[in-house]
C-alpha atoms as a PDB file:
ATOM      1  CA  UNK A   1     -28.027  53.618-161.520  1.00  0.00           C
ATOM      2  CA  UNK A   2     -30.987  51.310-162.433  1.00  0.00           C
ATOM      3  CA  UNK A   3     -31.734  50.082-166.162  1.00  0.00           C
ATOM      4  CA  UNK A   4     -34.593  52.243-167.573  1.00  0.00           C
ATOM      5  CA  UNK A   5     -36.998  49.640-169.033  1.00  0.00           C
ATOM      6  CA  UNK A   6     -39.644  52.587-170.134  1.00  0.00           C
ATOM      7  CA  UNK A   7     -41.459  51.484-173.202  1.00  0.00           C
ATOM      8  CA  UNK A   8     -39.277  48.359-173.790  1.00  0.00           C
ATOM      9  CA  UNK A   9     -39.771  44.710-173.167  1.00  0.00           C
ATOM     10  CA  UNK A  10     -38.021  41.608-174.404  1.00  0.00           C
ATOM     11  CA  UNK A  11     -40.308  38.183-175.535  1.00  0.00           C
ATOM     12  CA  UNK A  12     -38.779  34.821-175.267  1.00  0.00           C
ATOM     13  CA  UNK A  13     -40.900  31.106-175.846  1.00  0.00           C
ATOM     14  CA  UNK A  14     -42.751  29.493-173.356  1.00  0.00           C
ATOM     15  CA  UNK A  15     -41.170  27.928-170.650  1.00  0.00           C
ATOM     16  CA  UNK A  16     -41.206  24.646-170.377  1.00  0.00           C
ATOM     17  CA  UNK A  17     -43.705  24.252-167.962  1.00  0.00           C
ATOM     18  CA  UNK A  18     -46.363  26.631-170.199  1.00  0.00           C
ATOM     19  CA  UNK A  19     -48.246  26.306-172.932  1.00  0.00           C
ATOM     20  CA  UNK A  20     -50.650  27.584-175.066  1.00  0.00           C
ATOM     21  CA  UNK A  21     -53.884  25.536-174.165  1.00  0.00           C
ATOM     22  CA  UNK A  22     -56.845  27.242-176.559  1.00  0.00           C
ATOM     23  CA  UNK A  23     -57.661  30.929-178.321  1.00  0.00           C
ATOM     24  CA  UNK A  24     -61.371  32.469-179.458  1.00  0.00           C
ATOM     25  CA  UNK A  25     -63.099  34.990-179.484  1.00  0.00           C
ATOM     26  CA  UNK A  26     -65.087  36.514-175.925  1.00  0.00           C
ATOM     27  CA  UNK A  27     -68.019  38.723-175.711  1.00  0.00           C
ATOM     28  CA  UNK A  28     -68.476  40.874-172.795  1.00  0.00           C
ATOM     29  CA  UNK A  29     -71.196  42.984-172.626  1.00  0.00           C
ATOM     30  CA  UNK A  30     -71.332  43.554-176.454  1.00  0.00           C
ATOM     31  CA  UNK A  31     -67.662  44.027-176.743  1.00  0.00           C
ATOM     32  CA  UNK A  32     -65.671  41.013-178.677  1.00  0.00           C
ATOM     33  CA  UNK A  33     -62.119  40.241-177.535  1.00  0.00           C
ATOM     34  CA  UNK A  34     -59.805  38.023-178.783  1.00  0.00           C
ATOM     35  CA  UNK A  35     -58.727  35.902-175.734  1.00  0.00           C
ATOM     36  CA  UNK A  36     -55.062  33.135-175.294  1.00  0.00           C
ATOM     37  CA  UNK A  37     -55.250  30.887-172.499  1.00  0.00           C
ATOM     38  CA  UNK A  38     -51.734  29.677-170.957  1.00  0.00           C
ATOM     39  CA  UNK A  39     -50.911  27.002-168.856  1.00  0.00           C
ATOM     40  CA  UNK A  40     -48.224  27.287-166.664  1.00  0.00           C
ATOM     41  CA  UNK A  41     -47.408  25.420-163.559  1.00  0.00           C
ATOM     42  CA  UNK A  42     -46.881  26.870-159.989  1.00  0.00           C
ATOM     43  CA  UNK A  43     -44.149  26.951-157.706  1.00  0.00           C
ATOM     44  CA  UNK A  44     -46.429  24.398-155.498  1.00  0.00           C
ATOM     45  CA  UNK A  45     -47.033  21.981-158.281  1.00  0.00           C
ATOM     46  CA  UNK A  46     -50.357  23.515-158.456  1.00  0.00           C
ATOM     47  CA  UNK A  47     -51.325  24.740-162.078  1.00  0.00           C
ATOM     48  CA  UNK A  48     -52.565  28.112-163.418  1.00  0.00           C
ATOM     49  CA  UNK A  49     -54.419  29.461-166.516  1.00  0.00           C
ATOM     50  CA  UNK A  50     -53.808  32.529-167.629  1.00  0.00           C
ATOM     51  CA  UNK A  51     -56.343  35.024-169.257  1.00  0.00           C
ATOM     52  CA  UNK A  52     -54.761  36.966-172.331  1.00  0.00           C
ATOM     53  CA  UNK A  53     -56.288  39.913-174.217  1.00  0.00           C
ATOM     54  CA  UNK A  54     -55.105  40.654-177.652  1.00  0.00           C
ATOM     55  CA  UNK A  55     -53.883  43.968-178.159  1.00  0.00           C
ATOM     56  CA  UNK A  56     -52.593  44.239-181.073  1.00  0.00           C
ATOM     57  CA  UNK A  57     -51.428  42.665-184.245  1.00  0.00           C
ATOM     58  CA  UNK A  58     -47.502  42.846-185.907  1.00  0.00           C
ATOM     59  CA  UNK A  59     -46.120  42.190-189.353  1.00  0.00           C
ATOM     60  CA  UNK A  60     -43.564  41.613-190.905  1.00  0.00           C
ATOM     61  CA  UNK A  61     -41.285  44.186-192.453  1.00  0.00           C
ATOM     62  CA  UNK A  62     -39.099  44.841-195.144  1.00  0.00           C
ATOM     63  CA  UNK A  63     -35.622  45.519-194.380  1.00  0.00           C
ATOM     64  CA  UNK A  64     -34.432  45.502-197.605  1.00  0.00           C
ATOM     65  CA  UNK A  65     -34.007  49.643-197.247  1.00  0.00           C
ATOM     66  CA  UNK A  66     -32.645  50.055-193.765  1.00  0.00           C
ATOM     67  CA  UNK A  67     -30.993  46.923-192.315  1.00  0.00           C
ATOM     68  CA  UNK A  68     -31.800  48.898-188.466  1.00  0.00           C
ATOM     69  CA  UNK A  69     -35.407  48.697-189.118  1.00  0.00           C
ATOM     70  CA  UNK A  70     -37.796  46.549-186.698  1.00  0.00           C
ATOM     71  CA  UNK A  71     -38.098  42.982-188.244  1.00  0.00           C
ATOM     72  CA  UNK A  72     -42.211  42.894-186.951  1.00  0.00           C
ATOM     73  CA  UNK A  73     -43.955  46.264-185.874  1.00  0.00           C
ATOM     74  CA  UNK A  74     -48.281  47.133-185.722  1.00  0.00           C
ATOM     75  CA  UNK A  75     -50.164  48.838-183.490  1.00  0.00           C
ATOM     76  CA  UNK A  76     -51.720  48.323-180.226  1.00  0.00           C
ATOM     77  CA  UNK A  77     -54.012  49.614-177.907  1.00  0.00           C
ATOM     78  CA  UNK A  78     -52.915  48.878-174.641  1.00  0.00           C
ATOM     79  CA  UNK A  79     -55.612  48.105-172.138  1.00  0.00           C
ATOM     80  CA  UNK A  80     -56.033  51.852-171.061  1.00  0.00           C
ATOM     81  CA  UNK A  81     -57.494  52.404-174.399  1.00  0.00           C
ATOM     82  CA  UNK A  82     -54.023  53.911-175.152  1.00  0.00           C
ATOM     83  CA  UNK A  83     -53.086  53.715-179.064  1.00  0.00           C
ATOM     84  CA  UNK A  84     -49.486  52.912-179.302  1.00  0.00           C
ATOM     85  CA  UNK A  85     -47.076  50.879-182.013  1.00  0.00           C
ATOM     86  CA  UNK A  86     -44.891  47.872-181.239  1.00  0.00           C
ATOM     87  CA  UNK A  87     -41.442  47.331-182.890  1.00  0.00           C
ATOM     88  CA  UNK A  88     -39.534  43.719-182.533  1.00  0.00           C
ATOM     89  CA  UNK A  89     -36.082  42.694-183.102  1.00  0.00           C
ATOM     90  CA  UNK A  90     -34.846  39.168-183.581  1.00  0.00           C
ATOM     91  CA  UNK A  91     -31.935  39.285-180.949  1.00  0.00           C
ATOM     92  CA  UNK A  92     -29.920  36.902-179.587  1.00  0.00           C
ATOM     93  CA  UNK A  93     -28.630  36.909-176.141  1.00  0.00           C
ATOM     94  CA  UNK A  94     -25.045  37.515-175.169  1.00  0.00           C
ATOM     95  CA  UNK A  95     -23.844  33.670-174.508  1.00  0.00           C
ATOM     96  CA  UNK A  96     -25.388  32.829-177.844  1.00  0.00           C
ATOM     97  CA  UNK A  97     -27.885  30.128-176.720  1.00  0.00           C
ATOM     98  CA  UNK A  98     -31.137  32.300-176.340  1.00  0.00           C
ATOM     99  CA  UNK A  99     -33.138  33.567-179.167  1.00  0.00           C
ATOM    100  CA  UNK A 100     -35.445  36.503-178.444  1.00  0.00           C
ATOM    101  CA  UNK A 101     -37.485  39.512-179.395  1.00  0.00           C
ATOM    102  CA  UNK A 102     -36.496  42.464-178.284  1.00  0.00           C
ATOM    103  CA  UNK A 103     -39.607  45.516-178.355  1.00  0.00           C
ATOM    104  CA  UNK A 104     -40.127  49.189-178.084  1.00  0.00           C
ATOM    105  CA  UNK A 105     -42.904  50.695-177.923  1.00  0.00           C
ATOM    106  CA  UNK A 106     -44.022  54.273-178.905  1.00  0.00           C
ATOM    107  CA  UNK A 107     -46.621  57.064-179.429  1.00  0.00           C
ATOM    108  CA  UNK A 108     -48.847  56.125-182.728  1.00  0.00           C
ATOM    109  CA  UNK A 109     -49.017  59.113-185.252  1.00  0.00           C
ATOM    110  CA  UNK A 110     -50.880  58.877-188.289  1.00  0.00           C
ATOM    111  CA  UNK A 111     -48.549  58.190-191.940  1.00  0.00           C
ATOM    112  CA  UNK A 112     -48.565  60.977-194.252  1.00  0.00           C
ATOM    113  CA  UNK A 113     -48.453  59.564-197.570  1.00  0.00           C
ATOM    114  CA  UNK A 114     -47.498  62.681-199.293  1.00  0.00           C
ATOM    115  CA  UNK A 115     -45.650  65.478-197.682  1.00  0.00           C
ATOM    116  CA  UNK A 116     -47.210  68.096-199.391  1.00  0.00           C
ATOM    117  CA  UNK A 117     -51.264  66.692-198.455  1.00  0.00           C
ATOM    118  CA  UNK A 118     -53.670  68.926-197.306  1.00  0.00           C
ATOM    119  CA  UNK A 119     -53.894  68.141-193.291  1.00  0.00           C
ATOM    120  CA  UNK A 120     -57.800  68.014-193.832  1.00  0.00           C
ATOM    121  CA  UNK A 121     -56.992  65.356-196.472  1.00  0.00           C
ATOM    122  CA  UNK A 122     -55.158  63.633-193.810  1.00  0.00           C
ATOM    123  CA  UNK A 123     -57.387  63.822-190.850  1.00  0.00           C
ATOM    124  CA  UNK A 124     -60.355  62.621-193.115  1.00  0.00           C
ATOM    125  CA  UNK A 125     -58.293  59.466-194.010  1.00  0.00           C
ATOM    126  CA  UNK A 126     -58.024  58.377-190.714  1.00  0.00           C
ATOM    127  CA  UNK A 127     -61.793  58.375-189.889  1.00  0.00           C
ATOM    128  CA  UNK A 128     -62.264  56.195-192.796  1.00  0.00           C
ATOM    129  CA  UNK A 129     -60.080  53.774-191.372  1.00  0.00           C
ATOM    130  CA  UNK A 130     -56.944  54.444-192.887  1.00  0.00           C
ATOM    131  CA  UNK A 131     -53.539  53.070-190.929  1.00  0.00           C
ATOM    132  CA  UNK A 132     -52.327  54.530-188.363  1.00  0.00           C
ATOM    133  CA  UNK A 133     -48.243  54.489-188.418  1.00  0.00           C
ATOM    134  CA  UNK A 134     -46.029  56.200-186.442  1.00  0.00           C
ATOM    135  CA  UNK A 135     -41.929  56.058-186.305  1.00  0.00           C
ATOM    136  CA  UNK A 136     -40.751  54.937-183.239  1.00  0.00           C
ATOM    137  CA  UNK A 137     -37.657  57.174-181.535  1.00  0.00           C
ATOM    138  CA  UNK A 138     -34.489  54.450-181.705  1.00  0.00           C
END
């Protein structure tokens, strides 16, 4: 049986042959993106540089209550306008040598502050730009 990798991904640094060459901001027809651009080389010595969106932004969190919670989570929208939340771990692999993130990723619902709020109160919150926060299935 295959390894399900659904809504999981692990992050590791650059290899050495990549690095992070500038960052801005683009405009595309009246839409702003912040934009990465990596260098990496290619198998034929030639050399790439790739084009990265941001989608996202993570923080840091406390884990001073649960010791199992995500050390970085935020949300994202994923390129198919999808609104999602990211969770990271600070692993380390098996042998010992390779430090890591490992991420999930899951469905964004909005925090309730208060269980006993009014869901109008709620919904009305989020169009004025409160956080979205959702917890993440582990």
């Amino acid at each position: 049986m295959d390894y399900d990798n659904t809504d999981r991904g692990s992050f590791f640094k650059p290899r050495a042959d990549e690095s992070l060459l500038v960052q801005g901001k683009l405009n595309s027809e009246g839409s702003e993106y912040r934009i990465a651009i990596v260098k990496a080389s290619l198998p034929d010595g030639g050399t790439a540089r790739d084009v990265y969106v941001k989608v996202g932004t993570m923080y840091e969190n406390d884990k001073s209550l649960n010791e199992k919670a995500p050390d970085f989570s935020g949300p994202v929208t994923m390129p198919s306008q999808e609104k999602r939340r990211i969770a990271c771990w600070k692993t380390i692999s098996k042998d010992g040598n390779t430090k890591f993130l490992s991420a999930r990723i899951g469905d964004s619902t909005p925090r309730v502050e208060e269980p006993a709020r009014d869901q109008t109160i709620v919904e009305h919150e989020s169009v004025l730009g409160g956080e979205d926060v959702d917890d993440i299935p582990f």
